[in-house]
C-alpha atoms as a PDB file:
ATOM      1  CA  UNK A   1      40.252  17.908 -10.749  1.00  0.00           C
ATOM      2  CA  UNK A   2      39.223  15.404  -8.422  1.00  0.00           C
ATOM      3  CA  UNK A   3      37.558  16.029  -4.802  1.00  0.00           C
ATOM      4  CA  UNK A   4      38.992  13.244  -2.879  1.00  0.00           C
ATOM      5  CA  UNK A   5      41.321  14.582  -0.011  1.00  0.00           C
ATOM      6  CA  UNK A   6      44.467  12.492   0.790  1.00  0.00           C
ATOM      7  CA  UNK A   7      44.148  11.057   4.575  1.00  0.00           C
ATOM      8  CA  UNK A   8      47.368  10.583   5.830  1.00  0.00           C
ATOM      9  CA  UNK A   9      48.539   7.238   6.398  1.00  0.00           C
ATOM     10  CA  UNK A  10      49.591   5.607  10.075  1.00  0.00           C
ATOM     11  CA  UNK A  11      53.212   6.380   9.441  1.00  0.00           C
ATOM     12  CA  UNK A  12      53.113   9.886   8.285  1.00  0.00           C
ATOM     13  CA  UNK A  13      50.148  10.998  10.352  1.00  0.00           C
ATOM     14  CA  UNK A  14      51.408  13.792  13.301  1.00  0.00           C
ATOM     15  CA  UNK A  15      49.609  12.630  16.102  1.00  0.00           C
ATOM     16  CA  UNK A  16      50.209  16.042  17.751  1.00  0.00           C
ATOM     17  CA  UNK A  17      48.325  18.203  14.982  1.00  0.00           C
ATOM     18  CA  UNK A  18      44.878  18.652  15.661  1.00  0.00           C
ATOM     19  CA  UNK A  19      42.475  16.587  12.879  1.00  0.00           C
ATOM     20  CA  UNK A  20      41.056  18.291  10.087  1.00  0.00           C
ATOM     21  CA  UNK A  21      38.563  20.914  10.303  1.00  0.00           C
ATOM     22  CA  UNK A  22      36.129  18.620   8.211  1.00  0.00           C
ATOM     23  CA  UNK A  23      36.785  15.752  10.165  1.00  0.00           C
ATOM     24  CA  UNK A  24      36.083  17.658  13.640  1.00  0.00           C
ATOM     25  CA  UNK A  25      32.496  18.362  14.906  1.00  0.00           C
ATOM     26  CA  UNK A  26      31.528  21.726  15.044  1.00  0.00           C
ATOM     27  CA  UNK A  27      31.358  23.741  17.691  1.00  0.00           C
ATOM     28  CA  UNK A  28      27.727  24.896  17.684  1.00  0.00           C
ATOM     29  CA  UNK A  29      28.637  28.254  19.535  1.00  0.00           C
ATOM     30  CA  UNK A  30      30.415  29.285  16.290  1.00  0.00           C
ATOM     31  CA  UNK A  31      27.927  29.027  13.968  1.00  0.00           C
ATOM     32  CA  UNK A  32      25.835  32.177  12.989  1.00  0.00           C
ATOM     33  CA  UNK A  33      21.947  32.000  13.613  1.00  0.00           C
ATOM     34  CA  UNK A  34      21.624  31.672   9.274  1.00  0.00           C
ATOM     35  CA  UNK A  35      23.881  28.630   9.610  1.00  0.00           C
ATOM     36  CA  UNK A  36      22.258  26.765  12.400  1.00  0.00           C
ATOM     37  CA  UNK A  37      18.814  27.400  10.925  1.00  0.00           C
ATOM     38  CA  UNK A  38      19.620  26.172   7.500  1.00  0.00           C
ATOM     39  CA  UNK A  39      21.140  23.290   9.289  1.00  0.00           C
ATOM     40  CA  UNK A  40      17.539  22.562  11.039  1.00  0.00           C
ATOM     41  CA  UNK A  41      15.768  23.298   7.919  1.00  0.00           C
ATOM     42  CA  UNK A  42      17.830  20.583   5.799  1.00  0.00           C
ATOM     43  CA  UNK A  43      16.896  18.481   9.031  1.00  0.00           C
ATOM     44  CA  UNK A  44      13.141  19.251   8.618  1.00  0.00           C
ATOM     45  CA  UNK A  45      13.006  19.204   4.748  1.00  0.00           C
ATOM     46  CA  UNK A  46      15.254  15.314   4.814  1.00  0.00           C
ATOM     47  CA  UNK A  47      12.596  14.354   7.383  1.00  0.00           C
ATOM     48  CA  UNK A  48       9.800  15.547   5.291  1.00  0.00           C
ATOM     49  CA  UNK A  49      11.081  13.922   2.331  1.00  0.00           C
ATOM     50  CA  UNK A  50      11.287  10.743   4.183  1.00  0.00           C
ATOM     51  CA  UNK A  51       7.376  10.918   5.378  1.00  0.00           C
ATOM     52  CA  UNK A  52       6.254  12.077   2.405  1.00  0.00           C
ATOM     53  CA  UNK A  53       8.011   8.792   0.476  1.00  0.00           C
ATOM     54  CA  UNK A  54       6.661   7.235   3.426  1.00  0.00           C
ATOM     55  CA  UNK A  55       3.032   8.201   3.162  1.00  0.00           C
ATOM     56  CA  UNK A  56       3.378   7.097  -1.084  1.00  0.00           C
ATOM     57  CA  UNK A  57       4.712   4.058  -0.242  1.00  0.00           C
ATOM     58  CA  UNK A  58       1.378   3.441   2.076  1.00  0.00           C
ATOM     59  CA  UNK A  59      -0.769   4.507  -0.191  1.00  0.00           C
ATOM     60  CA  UNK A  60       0.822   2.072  -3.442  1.00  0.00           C
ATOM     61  CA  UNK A  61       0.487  -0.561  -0.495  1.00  0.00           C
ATOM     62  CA  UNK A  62      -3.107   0.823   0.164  1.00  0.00           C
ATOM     63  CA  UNK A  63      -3.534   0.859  -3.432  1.00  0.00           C
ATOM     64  CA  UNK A  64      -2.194  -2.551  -4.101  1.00  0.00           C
ATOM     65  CA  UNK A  65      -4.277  -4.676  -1.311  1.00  0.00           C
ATOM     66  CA  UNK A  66      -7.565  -2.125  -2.658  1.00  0.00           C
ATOM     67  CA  UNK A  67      -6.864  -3.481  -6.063  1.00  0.00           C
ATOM     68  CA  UNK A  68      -6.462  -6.890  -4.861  1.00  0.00           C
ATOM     69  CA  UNK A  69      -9.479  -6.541  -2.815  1.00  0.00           C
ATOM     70  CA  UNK A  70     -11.684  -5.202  -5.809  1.00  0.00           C
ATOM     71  CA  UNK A  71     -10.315  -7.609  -8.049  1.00  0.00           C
ATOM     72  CA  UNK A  72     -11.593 -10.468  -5.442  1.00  0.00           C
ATOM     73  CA  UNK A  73     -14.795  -8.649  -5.034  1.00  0.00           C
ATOM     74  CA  UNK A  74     -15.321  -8.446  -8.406  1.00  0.00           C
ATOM     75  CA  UNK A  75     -14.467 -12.308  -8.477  1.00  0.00           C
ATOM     76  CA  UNK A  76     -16.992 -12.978  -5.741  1.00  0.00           C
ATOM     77  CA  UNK A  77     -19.795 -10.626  -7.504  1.00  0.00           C
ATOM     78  CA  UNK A  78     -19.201 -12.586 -10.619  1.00  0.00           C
ATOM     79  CA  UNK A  79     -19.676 -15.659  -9.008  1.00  0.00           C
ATOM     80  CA  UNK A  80     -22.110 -14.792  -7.026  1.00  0.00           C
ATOM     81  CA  UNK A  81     -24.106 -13.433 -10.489  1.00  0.00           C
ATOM     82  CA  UNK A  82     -23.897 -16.437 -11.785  1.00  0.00           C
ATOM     83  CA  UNK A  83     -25.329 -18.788  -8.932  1.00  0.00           C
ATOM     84  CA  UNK A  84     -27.632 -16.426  -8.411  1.00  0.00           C
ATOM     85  CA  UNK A  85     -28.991 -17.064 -12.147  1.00  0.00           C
ATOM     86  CA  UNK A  86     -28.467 -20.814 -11.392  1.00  0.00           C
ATOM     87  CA  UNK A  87     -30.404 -20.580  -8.851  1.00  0.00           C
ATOM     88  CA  UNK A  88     -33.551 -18.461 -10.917  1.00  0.00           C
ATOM     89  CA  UNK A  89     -33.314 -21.294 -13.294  1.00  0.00           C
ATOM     90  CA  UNK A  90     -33.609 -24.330 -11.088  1.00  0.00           C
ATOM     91  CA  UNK A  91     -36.607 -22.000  -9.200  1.00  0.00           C
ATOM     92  CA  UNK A  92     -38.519 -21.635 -12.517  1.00  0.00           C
ATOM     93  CA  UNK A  93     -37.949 -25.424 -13.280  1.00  0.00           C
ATOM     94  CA  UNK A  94     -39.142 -26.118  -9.595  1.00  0.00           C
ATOM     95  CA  UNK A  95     -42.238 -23.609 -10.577  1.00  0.00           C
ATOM     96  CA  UNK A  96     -43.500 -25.404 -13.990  1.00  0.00           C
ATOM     97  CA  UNK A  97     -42.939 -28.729 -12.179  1.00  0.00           C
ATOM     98  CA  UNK A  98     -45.465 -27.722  -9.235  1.00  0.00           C
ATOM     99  CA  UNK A  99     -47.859 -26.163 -11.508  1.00  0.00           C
ATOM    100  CA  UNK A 100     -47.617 -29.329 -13.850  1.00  0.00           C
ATOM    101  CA  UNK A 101     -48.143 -31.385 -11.025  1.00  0.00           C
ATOM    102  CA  UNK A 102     -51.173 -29.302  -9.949  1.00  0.00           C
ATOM    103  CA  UNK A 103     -52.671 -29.275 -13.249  1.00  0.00           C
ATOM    104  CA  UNK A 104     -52.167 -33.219 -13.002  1.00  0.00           C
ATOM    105  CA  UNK A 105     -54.201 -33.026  -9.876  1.00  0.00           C
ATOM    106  CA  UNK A 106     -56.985 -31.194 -11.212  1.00  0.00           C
ATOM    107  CA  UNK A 107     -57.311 -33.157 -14.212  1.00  0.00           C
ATOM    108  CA  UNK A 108     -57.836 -36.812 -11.990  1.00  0.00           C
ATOM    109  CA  UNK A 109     -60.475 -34.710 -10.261  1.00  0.00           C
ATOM    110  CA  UNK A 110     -58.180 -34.197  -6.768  1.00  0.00           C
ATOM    111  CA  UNK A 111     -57.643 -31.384  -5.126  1.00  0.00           C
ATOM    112  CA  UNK A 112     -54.863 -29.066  -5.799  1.00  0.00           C
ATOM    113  CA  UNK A 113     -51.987 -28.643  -3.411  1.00  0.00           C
END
């Protein structure tokens, strides 16, 4: 059994017959109280339903440019690490050459710097 309602065509339509009842709008006067507040509750609920998706979708987004964010971070901390070591390195060379250079000093009788 299929759903699908035959529209009449152009040539056999009776232009003095009123439309459909599912075509026309309805007259809000006629509906019961039940009827119009189920019709504001699907309102509310398709609304909700759209927020809600709404609000997920923001927080994947959030979720996406956070990840991004604390992969880059991670990148940067990384990086960061390792200069950081680099830089303890090239300190304690700096170090052993000074106090090489000061035990040079002492040993030709000058005074240390």
């Amino acid at each position: 059994m299929s759903n699908v309602v035959r529209l009449p065509t152009p040539d056999t339509y009776d232009h003095s017959k009123r439309p459909p009842s599912f075509i026309l709008p309805t007259d809000l006067n006629e509906l019961s109280d039940e009827q119009v507040d189920a019709i504001i509750e699907h309102a509310r609920t398709t609304r909700l339903i759209a927020h809600h998706r709404l609000n997920d979708s923001k927080k994947l987004r959030n979720a996406a440019s956070t990840a991004n964010l604390s992969v880059r971070y991670d990148k940067c901390m990384h990086n960061m690490i390792k200069e950081l070591d680099k830089f303890d390195k090239y300190v304690d060379k700096l170090t052993k050459a000074a106090n090489d250079l000061r035990a040079l000093r002492l040993q030709l009788g000058a005074d240390p710097l």
